[in-house]
PDB file of N, CA and C in Angstrom:
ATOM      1  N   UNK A   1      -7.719   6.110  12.299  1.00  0.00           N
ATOM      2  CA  UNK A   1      -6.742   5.035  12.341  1.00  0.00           C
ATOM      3  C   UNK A   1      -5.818   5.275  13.521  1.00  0.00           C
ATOM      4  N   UNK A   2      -5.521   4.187  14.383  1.00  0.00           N
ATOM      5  CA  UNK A   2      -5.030   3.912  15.476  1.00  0.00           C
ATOM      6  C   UNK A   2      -3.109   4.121  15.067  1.00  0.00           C
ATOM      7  N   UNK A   3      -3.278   4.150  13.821  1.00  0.00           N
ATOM      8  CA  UNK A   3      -1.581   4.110  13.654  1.00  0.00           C
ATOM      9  C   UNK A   3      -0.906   4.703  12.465  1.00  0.00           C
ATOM     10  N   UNK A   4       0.046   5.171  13.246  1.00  0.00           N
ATOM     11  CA  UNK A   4       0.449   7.084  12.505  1.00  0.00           C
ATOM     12  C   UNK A   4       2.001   6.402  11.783  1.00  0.00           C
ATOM     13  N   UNK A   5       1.699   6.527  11.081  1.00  0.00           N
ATOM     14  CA  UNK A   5       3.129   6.319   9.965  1.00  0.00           C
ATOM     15  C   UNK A   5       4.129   7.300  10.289  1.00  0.00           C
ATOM     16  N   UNK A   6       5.572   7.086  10.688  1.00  0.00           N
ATOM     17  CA  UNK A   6       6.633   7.888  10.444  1.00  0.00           C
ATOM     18  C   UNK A   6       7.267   8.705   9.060  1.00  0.00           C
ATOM     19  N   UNK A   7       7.417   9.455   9.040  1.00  0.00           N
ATOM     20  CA  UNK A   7       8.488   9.929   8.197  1.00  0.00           C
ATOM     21  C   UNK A   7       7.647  10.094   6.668  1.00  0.00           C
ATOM     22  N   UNK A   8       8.297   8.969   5.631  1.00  0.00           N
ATOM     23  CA  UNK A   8       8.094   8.840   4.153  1.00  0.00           C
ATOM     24  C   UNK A   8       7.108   7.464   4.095  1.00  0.00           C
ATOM     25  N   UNK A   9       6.633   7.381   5.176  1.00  0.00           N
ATOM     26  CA  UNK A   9       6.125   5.701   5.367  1.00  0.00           C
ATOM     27  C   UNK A   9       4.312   5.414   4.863  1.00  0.00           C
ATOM     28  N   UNK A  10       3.768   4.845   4.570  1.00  0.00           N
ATOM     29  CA  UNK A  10       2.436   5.016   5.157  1.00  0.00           C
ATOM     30  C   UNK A  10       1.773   3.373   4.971  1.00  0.00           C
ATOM     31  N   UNK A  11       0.684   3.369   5.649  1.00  0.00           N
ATOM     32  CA  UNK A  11      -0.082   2.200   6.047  1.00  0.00           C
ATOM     33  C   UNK A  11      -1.012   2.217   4.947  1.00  0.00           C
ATOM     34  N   UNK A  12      -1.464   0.961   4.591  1.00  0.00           N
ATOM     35  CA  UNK A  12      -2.313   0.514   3.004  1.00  0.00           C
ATOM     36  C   UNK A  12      -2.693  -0.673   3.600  1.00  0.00           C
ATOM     37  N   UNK A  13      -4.028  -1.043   2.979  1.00  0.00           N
ATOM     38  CA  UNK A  13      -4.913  -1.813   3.137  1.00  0.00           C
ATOM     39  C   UNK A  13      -4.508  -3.122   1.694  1.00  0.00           C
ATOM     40  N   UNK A  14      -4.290  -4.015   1.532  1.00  0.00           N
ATOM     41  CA  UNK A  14      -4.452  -4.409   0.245  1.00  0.00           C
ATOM     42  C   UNK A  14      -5.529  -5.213  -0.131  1.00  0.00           C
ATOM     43  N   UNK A  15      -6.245  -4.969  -1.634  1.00  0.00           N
ATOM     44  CA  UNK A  15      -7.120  -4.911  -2.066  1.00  0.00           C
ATOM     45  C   UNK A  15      -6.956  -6.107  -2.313  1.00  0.00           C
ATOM     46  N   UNK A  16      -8.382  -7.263  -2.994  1.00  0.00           N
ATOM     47  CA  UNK A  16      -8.112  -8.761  -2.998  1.00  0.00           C
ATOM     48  C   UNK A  16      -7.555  -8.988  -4.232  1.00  0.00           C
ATOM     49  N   UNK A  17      -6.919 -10.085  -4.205  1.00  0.00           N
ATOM     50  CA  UNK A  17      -6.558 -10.791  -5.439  1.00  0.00           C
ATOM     51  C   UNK A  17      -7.405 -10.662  -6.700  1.00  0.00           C
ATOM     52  N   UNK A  18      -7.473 -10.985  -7.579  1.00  0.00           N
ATOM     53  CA  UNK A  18      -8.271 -11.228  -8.558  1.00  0.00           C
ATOM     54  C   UNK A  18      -8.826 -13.010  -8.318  1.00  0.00           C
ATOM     55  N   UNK A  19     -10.296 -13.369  -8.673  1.00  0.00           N
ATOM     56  CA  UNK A  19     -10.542 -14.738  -8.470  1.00  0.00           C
ATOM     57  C   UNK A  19     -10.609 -15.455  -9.589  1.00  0.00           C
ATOM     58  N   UNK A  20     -10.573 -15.050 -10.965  1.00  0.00           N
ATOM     59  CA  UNK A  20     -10.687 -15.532 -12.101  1.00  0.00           C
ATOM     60  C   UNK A  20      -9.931 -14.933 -13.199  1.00  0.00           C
ATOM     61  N   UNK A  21      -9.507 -16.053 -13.834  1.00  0.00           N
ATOM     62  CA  UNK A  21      -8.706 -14.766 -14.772  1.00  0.00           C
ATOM     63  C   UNK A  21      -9.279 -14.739 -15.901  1.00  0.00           C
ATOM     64  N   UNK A  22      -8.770 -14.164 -17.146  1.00  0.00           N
ATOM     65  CA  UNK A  22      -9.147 -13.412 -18.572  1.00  0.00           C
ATOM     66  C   UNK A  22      -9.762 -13.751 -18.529  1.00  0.00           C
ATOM     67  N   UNK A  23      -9.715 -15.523 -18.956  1.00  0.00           N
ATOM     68  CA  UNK A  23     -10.509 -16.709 -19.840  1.00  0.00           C
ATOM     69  C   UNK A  23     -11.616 -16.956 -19.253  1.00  0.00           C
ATOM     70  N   UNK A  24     -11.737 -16.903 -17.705  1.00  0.00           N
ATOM     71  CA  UNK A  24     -13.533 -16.650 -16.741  1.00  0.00           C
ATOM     72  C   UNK A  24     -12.377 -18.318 -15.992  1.00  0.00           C
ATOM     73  N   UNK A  25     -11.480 -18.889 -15.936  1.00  0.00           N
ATOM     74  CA  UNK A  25     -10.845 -19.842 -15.204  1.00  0.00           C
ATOM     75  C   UNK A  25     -11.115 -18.946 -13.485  1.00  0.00           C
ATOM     76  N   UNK A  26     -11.837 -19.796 -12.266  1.00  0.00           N
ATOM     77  CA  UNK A  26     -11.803 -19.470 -11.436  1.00  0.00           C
ATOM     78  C   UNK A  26     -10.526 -19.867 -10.635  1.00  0.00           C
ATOM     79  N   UNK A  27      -9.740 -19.511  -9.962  1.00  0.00           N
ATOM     80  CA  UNK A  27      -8.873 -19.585  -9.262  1.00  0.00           C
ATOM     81  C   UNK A  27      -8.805 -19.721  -7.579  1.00  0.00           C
ATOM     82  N   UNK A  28      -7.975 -21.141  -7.272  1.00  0.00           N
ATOM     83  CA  UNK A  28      -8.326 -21.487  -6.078  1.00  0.00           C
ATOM     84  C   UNK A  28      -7.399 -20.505  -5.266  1.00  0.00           C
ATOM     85  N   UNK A  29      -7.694 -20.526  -3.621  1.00  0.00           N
ATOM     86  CA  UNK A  29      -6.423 -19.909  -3.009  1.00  0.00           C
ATOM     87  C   UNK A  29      -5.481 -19.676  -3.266  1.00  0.00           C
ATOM     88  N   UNK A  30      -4.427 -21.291  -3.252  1.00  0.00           N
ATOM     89  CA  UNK A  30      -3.181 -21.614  -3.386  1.00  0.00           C
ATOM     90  C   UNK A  30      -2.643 -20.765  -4.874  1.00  0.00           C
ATOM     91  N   UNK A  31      -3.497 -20.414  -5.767  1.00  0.00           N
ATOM     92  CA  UNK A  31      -2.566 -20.297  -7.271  1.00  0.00           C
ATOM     93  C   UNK A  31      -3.099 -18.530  -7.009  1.00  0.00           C
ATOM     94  N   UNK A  32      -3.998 -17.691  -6.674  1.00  0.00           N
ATOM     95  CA  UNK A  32      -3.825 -16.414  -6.264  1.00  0.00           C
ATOM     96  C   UNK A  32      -2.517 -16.118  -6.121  1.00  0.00           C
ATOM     97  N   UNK A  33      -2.504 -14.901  -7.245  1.00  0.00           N
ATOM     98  CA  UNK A  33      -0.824 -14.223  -6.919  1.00  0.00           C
ATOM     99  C   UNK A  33      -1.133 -13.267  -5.818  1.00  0.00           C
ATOM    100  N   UNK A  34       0.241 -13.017  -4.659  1.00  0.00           N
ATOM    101  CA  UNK A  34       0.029 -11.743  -3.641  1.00  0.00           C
ATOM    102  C   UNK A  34      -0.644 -10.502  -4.261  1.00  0.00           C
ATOM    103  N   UNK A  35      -1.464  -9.554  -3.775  1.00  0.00           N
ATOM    104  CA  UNK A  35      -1.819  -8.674  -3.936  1.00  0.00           C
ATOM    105  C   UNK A  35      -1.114  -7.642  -4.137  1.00  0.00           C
ATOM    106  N   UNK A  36      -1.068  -6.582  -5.325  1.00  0.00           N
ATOM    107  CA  UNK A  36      -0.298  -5.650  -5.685  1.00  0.00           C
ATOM    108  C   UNK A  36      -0.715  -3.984  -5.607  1.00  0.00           C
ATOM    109  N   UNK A  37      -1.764  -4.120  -5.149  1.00  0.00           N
ATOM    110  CA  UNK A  37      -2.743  -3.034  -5.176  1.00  0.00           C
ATOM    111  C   UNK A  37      -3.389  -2.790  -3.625  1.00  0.00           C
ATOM    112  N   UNK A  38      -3.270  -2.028  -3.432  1.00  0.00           N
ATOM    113  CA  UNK A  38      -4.022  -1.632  -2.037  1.00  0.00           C
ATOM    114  C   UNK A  38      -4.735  -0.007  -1.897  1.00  0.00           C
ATOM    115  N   UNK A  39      -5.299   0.512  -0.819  1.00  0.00           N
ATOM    116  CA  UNK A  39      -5.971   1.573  -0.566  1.00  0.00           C
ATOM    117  C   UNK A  39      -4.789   1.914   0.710  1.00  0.00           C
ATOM    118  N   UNK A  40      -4.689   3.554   0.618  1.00  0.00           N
ATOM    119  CA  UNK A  40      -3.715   3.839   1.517  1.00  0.00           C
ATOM    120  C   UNK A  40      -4.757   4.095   2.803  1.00  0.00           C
ATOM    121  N   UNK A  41      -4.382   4.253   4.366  1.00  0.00           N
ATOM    122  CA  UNK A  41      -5.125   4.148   5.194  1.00  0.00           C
ATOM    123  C   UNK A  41      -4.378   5.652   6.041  1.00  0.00           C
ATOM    124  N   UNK A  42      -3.202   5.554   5.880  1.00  0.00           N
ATOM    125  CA  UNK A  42      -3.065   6.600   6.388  1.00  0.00           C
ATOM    126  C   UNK A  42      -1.273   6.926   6.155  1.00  0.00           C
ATOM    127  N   UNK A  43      -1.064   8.182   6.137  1.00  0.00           N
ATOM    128  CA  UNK A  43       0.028   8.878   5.837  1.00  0.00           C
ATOM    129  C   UNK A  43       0.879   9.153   6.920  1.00  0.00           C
ATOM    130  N   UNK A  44       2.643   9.407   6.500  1.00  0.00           N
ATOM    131  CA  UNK A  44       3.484   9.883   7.151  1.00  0.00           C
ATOM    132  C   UNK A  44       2.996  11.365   7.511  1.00  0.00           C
ATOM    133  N   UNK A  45       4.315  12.234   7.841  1.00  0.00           N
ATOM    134  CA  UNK A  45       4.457  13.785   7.865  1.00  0.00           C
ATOM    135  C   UNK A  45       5.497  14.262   6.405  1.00  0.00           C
ATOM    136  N   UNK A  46       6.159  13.134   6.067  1.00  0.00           N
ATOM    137  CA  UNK A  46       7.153  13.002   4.808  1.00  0.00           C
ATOM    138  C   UNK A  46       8.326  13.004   5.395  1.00  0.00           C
ATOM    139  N   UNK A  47       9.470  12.788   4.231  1.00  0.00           N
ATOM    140  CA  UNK A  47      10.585  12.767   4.674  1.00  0.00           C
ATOM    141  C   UNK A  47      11.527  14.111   5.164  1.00  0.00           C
ATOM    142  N   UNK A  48      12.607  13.921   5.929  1.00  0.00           N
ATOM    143  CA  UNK A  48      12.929  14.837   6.472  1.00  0.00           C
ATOM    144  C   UNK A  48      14.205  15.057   6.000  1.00  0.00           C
ATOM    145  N   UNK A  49      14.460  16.162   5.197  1.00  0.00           N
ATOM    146  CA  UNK A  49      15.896  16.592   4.697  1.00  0.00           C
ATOM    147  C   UNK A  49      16.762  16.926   5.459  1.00  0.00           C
ATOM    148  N   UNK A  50      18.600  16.738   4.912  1.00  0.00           N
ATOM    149  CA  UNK A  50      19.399  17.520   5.852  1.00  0.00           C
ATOM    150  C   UNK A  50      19.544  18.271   6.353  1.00  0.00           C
ATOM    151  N   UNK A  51      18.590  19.864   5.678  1.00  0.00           N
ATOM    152  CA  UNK A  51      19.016  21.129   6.131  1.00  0.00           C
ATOM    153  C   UNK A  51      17.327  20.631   7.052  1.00  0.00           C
ATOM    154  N   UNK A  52      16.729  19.869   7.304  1.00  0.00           N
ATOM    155  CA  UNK A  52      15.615  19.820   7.967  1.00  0.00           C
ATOM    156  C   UNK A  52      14.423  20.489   7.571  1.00  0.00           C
ATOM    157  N   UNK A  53      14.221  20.055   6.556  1.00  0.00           N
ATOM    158  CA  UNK A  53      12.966  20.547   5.909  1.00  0.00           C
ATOM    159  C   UNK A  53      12.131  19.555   5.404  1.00  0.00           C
ATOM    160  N   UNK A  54      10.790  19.542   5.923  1.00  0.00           N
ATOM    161  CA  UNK A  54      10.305  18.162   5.549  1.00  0.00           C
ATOM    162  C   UNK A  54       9.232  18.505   4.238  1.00  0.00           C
ATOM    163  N   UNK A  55       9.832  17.109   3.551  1.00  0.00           N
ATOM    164  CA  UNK A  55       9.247  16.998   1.903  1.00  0.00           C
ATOM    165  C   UNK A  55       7.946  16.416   1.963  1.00  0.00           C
ATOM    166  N   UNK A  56       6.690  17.103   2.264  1.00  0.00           N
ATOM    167  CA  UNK A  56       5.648  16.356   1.680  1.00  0.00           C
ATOM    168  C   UNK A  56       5.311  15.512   1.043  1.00  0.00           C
ATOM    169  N   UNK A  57       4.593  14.015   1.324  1.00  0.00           N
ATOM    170  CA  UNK A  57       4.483  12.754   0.302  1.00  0.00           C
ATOM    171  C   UNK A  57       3.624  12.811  -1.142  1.00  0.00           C
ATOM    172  N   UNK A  58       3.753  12.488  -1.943  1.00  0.00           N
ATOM    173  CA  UNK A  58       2.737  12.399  -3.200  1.00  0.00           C
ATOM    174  C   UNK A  58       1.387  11.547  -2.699  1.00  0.00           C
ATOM    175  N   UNK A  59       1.883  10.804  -2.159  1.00  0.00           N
ATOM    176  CA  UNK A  59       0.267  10.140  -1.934  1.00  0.00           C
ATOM    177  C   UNK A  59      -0.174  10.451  -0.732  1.00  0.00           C
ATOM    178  N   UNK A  60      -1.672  10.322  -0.661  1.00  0.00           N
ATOM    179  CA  UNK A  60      -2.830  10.563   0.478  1.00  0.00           C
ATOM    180  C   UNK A  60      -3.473   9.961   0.708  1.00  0.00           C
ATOM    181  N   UNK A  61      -3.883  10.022   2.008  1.00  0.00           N
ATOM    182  CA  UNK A  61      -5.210   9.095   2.265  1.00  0.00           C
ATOM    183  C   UNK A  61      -6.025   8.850   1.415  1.00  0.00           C
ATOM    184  N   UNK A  62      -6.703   7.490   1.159  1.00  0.00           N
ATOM    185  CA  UNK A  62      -7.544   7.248   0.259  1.00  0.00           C
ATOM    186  C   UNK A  62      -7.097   6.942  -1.122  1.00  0.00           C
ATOM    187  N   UNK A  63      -6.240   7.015  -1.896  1.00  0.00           N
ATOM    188  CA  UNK A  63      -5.320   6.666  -2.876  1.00  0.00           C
ATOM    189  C   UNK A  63      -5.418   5.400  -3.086  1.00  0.00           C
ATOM    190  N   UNK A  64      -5.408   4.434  -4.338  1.00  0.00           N
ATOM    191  CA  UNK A  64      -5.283   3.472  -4.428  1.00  0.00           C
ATOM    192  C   UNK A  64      -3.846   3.172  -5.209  1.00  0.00           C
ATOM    193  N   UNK A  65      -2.889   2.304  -4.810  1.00  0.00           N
ATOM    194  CA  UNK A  65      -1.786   2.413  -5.121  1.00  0.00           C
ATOM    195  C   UNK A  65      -1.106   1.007  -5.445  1.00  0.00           C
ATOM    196  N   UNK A  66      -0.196   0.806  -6.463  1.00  0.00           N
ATOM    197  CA  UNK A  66       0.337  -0.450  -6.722  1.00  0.00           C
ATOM    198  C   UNK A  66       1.815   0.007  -6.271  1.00  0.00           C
ATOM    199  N   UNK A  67       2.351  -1.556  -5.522  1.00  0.00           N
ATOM    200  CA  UNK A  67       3.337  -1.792  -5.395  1.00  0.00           C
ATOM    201  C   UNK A  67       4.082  -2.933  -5.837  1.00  0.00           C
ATOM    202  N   UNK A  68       5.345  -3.110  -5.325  1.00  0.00           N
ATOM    203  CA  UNK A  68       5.906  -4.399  -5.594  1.00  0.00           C
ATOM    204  C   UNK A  68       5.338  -5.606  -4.814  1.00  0.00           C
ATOM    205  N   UNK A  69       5.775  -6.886  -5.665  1.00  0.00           N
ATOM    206  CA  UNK A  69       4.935  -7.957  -4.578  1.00  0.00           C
ATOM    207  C   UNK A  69       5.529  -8.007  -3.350  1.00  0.00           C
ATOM    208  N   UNK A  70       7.007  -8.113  -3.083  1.00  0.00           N
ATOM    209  CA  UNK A  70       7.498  -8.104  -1.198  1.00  0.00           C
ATOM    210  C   UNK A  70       7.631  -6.851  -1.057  1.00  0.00           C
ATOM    211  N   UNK A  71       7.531  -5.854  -1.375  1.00  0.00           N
ATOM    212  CA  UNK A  71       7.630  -4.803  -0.755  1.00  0.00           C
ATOM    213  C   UNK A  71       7.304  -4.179   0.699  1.00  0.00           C
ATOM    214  N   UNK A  72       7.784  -4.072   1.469  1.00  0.00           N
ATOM    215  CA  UNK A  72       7.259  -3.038   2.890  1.00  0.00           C
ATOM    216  C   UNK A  72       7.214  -3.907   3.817  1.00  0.00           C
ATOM    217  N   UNK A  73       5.861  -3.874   4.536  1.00  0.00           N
ATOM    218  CA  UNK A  73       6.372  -5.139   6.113  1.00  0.00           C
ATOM    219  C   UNK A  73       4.870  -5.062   6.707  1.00  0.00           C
ATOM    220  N   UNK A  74       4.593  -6.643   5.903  1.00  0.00           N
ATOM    221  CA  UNK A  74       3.260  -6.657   6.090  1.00  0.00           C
ATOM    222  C   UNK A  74       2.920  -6.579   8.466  1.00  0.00           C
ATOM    223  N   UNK A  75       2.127  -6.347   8.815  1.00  0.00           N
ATOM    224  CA  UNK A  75       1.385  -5.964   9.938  1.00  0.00           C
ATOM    225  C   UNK A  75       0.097  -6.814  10.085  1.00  0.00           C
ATOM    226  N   UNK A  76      -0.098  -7.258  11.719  1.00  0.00           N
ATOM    227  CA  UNK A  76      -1.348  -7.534  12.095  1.00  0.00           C
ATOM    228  C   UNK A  76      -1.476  -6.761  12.967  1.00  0.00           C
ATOM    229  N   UNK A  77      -2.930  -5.873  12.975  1.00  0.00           N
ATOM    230  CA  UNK A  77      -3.529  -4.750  13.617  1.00  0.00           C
ATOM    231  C   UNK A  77      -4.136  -4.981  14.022  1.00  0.00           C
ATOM    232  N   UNK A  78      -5.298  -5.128  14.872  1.00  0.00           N
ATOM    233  CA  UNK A  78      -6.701  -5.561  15.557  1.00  0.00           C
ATOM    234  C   UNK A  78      -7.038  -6.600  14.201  1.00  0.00           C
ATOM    235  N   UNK A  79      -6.787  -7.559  14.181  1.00  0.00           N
ATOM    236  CA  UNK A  79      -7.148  -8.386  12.915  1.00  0.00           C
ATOM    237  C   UNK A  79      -6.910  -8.886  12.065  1.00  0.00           C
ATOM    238  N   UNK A  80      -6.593  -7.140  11.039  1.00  0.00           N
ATOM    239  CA  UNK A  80      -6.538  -6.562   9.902  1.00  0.00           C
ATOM    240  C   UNK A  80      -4.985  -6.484   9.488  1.00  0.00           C
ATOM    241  N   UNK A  81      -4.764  -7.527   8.667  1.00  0.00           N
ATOM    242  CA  UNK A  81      -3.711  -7.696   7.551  1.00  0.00           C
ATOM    243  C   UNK A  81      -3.630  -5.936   7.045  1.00  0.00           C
ATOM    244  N   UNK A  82      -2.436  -5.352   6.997  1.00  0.00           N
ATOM    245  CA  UNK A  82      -1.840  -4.259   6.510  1.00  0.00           C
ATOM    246  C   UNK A  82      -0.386  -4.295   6.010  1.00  0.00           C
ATOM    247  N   UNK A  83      -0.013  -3.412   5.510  1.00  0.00           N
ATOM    248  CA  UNK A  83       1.180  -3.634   4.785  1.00  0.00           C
ATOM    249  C   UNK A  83       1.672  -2.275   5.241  1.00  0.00           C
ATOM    250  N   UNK A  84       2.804  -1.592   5.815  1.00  0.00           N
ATOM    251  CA  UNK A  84       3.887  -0.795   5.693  1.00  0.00           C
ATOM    252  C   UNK A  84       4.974  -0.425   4.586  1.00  0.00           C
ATOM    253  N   UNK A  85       4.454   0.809   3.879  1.00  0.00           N
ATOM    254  CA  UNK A  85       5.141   1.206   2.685  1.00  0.00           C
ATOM    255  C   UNK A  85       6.145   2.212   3.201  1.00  0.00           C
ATOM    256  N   UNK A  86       7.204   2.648   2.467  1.00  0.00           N
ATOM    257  CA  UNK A  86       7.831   3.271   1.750  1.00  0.00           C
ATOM    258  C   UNK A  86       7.752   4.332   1.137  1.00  0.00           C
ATOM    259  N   UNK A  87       7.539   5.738   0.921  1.00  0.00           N
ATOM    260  CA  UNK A  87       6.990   6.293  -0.225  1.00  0.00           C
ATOM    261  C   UNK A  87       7.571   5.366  -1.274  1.00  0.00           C
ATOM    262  N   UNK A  88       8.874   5.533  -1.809  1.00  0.00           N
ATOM    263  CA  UNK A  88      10.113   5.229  -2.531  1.00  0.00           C
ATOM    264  C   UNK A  88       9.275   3.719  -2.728  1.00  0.00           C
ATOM    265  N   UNK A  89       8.474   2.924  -2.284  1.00  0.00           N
ATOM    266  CA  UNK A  89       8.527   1.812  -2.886  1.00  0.00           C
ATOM    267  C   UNK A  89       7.028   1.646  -3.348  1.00  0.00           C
ATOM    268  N   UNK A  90       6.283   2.607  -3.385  1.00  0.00           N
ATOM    269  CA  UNK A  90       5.256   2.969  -4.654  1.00  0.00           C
ATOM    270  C   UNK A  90       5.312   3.078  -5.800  1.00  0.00           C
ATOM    271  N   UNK A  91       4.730   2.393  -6.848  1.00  0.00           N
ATOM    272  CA  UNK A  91       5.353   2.049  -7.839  1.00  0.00           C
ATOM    273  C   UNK A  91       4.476   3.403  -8.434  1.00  0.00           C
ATOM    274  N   UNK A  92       2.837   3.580  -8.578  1.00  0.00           N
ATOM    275  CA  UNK A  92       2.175   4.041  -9.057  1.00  0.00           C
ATOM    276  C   UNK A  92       0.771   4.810  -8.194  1.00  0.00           C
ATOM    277  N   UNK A  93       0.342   5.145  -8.701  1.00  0.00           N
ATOM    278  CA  UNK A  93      -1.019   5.909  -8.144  1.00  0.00           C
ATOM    279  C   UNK A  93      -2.118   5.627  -9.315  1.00  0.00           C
ATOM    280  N   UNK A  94      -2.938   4.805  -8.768  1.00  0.00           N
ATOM    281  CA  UNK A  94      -3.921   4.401  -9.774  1.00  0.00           C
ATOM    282  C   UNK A  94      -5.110   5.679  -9.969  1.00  0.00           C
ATOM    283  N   UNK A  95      -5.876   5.923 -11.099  1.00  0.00           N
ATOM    284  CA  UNK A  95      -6.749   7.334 -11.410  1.00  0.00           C
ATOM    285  C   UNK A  95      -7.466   6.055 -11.735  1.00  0.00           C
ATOM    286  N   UNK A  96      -8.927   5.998 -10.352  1.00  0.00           N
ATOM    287  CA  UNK A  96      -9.744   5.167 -10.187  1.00  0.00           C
ATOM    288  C   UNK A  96     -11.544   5.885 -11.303  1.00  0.00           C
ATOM    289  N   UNK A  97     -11.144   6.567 -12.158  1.00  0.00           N
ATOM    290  CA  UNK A  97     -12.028   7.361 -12.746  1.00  0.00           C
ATOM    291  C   UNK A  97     -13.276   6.465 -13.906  1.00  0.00           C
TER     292      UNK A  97
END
């Protein structure tokens, strides 16, 4: 990946909407809720404390992770729709098992 996250930050891919819901109702564009879930693409170095000691992030490359719906600052990359996180605005770490 062409682009290195600062600090507590990292870059995520988000995963698609869902196209149908419970009931098997297919769902057009327009009524798709934003995506809440994504794959991380690549990591900060973590955040950096006062006495200057930097805190390693919980999440890693490859992680699949839910966030809030506006959260971070979505990006166009060669293309490719990405989103700019936060550690702090990770809600969860999904166990894809």
């Amino acid at each position: 990946m062409a682009i290195k996250p600062l600090d507590d930050r990292l870059v995520v891919r988000s995963l698609e909407a869902e196209e149908k819901t419970a009931g098997g109702i297919l769902l057009p564009d327009t009524a798709k809720e934003k995506p809440q879930k994504a794959k991380v693409l690549a990591v900060g170095a973590g955040r950096l404390t006062d006495e200057g000691k930097r805190l390693p992030l919980d999440v890693k490359v490859g992680d699949t992770v839910l966030f809030g719906k506006y959260s971070g600052t979505e990006v166009k990359w060669n293309g490719e729709e990405l989103r700019i996180l936060r550690e702090s605005e990770v809600l969860a770490v999904v166990d894809e098992k």
